[in-house]
Protein backbone atom coordinates (compact mmCIF):
# COMPACT_ATOMS: atom_id res chain seq x y z
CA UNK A 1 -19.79 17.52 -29.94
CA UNK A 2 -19.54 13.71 -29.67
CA UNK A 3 -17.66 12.15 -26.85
CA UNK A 4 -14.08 11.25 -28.22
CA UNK A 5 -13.94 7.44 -28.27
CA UNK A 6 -11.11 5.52 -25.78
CA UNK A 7 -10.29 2.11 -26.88
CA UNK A 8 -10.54 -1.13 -24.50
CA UNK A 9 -8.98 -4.30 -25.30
CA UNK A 10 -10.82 -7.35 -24.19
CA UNK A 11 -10.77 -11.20 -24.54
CA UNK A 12 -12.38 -14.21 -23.13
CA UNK A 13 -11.75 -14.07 -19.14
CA UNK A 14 -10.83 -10.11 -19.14
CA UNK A 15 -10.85 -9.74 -15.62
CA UNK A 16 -14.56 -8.06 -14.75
CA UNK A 17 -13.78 -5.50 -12.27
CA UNK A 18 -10.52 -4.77 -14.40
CA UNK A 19 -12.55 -4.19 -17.25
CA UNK A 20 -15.65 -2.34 -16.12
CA UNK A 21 -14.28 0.37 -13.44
CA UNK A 22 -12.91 2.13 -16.43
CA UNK A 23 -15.18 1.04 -18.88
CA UNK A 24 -17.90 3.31 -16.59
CA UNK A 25 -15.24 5.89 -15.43
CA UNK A 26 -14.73 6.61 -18.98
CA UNK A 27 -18.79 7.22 -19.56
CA UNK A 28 -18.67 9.48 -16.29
CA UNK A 29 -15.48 11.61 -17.64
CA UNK A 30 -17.60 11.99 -21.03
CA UNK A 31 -15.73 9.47 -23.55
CA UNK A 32 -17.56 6.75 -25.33
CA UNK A 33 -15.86 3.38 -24.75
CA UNK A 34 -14.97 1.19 -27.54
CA UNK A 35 -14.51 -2.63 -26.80
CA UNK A 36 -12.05 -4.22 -29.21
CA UNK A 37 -11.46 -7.92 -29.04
CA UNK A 38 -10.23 -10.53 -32.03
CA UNK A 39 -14.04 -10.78 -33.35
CA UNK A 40 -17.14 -9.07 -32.69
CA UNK A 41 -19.49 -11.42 -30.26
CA UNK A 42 -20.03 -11.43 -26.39
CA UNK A 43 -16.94 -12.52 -24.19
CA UNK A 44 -16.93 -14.43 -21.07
CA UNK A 45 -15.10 -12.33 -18.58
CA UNK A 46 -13.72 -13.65 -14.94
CA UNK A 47 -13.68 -12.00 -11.43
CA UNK A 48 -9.61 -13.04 -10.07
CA UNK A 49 -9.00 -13.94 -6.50
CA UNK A 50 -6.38 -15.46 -4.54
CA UNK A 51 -8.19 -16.56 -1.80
CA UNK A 52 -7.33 -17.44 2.27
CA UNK A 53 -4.84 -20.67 1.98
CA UNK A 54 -4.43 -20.48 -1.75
CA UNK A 55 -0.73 -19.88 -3.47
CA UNK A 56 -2.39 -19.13 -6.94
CA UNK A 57 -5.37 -16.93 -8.13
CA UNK A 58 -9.06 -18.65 -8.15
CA UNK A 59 -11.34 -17.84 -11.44
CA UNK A 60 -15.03 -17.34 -11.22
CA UNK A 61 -17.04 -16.47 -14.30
CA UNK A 62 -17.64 -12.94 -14.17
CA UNK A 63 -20.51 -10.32 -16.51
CA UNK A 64 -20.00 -10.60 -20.27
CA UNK A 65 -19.09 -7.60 -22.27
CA UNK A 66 -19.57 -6.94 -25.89
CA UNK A 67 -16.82 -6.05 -28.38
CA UNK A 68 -17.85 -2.93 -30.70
CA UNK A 69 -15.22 -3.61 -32.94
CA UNK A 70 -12.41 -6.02 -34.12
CA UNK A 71 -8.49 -5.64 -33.96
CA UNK A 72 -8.83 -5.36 -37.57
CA UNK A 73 -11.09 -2.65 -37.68
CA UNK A 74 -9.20 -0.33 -35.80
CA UNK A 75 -7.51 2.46 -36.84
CA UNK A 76 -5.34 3.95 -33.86
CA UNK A 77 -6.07 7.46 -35.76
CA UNK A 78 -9.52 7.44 -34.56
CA UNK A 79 -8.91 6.98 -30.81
CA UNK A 80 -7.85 9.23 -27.90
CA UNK A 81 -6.08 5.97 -25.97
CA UNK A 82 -6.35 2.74 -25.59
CA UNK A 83 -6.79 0.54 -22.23
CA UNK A 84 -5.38 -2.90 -21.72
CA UNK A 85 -7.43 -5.02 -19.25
CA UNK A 86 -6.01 -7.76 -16.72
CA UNK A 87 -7.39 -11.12 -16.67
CA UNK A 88 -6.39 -14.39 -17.99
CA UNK A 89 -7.42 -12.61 -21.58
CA UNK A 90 -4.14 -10.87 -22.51
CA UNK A 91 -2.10 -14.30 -22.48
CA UNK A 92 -3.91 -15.21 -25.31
CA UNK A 93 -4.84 -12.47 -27.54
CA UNK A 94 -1.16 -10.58 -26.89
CA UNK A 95 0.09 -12.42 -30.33
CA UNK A 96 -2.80 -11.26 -32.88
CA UNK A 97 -1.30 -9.48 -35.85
CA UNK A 98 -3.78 -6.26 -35.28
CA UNK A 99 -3.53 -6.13 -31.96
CA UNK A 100 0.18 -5.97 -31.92
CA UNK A 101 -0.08 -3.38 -35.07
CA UNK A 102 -2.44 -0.92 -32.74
CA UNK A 103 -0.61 -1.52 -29.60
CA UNK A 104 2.10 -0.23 -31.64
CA UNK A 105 0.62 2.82 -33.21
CA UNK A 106 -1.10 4.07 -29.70
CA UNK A 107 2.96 4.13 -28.20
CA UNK A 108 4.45 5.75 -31.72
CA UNK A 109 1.56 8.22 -31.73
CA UNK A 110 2.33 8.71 -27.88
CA UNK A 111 -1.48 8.61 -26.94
CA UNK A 112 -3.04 8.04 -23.36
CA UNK A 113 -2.45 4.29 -22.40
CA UNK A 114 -3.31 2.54 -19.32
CA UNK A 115 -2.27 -1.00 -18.64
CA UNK A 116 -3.46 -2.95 -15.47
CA UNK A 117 -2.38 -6.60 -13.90
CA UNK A 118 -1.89 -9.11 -16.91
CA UNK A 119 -2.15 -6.45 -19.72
CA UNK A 120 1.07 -5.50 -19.54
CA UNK A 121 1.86 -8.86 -21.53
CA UNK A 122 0.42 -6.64 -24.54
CA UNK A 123 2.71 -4.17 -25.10
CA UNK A 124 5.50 -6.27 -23.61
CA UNK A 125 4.82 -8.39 -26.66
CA UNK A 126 4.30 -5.63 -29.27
CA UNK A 127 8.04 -4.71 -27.94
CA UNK A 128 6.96 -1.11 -26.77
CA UNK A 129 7.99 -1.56 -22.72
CA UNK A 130 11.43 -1.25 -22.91
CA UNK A 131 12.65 1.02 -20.37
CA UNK A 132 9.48 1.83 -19.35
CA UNK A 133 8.24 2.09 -15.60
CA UNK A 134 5.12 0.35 -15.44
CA UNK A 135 3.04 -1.47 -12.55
CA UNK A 136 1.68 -5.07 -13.12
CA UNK A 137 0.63 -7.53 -11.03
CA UNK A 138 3.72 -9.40 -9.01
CA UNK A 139 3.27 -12.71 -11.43
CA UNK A 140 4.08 -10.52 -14.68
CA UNK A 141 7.12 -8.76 -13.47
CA UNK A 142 8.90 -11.53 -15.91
CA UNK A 143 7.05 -10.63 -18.77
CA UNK A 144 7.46 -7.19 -18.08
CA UNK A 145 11.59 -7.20 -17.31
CA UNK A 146 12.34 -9.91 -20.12
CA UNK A 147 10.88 -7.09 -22.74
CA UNK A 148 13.15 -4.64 -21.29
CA UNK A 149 10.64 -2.65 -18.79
CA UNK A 150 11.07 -1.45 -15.43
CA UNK A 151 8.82 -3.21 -13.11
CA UNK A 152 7.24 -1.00 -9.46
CA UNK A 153 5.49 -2.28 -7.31
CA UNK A 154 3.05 0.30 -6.44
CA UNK A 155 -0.82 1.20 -6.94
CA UNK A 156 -0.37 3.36 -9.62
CA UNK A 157 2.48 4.34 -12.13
CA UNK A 158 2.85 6.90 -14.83
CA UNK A 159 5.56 7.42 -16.66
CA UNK A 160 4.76 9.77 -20.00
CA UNK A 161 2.12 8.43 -21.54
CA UNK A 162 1.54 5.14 -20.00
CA UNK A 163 -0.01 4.54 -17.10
CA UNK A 164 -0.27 1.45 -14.96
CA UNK A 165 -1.38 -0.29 -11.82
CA UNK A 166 -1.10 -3.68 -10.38
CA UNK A 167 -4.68 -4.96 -10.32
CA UNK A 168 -8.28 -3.87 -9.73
CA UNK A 169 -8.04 -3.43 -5.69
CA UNK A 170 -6.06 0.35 -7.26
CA UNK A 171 -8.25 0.90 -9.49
CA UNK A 172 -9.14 4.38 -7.66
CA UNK A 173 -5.54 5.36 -7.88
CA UNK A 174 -4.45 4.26 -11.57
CA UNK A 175 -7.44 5.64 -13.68
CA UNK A 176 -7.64 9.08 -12.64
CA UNK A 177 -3.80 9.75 -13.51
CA UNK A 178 -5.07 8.49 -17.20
CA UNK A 179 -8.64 10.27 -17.35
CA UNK A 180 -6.07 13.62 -17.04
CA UNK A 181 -3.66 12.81 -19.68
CA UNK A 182 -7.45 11.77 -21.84
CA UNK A 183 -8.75 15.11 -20.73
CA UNK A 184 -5.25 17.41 -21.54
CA UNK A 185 -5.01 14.77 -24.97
CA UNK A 186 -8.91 16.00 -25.57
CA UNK A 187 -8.15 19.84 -25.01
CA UNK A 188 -5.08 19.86 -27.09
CA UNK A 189 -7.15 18.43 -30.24
């Protein structure tokens, strides 16, 4: 049987460690990852810091990563979740047509979502966060309670369907939690 694919949204400066922890978690759990982005063609992601005697995060380039597929060509039907990345990347993507029309379909359909530092500003802005608990990174709590959701500041939320964490330093808290809802989604098909 083929491994069930798991959709992650990318941009230009996804956040790299954001991005591939459960990018390769996903492989190791036996999923296939699928990298959507607005076009198909190698993106520039960014390693985040906020370093020693800085008030604001530093960028460095980070690896590149590939997108498999447009926001256009997805059809939510075909995935087992979806997985927004942090990074710079969701600020500017979050107000594509498609992406917004799959963002919306994964929360209607009530499939596995995971949402880490600066993707929450995606399904804030597809309007599908309201009175949700989710983690984000401190700098998005606006985003998060202007849309209507409920921000905690912890390393790893789930509330139903949706899990969340603040940024890649919980990584090893946040994806497991969403790996088991993939798994029970998986075993239930």
């Amino acid at each position: 049987m083929p491994a069930p694919p798991v959709l992650i949204v990318v941009g230009d400066a996804s956040e790299t460690m954001d991005t591939l922890y459960p990018y390769h978690r996903l492989i190791e759990a036996g999923y296939e990852p699928v990298v959507a982005a607005p076009e198909r063609r190698t993106y520039q992601m960014v390693m985040h810091e906020v370093r020693e005697g800085w008030t604001i995060t530093k960028e460095w380039e980070g690896y590149r990563i590939d997108a498999d597929v447009t926001f256009a060509e997805v059809d939510p039907d075909r995935y087992l979740g979806v997985f927004f990345s942090g990074g710079r990347a969701p600020e500017y993507i979050r107000d594509d047509p498609d992406l917004i029309r799959l963002t919306r379909a994964f929360f209607a359909a009530n499939k596995p979502i995971l949402s880490v530092c600066h993707g929450v500003e995606i399904p804030a802005r597809a309007g599908c966060v309201e009175g949700r608990r989710m983690a984000t990174v401190a700098k998005c709590r606006f985003d998060l309670e202007v849309c209507g959701g409920v921000f905690v500041d912890e390393p790893s939320v789930v509330d139903g369907n949706l899990c969340s964490g603040r940024t890649y330093h919980d990584s090893g808290r946040y994806v497991r939690p969403w790996i088991e809802l993939l798994d029970a989604a998986r075993d239930a098909a």
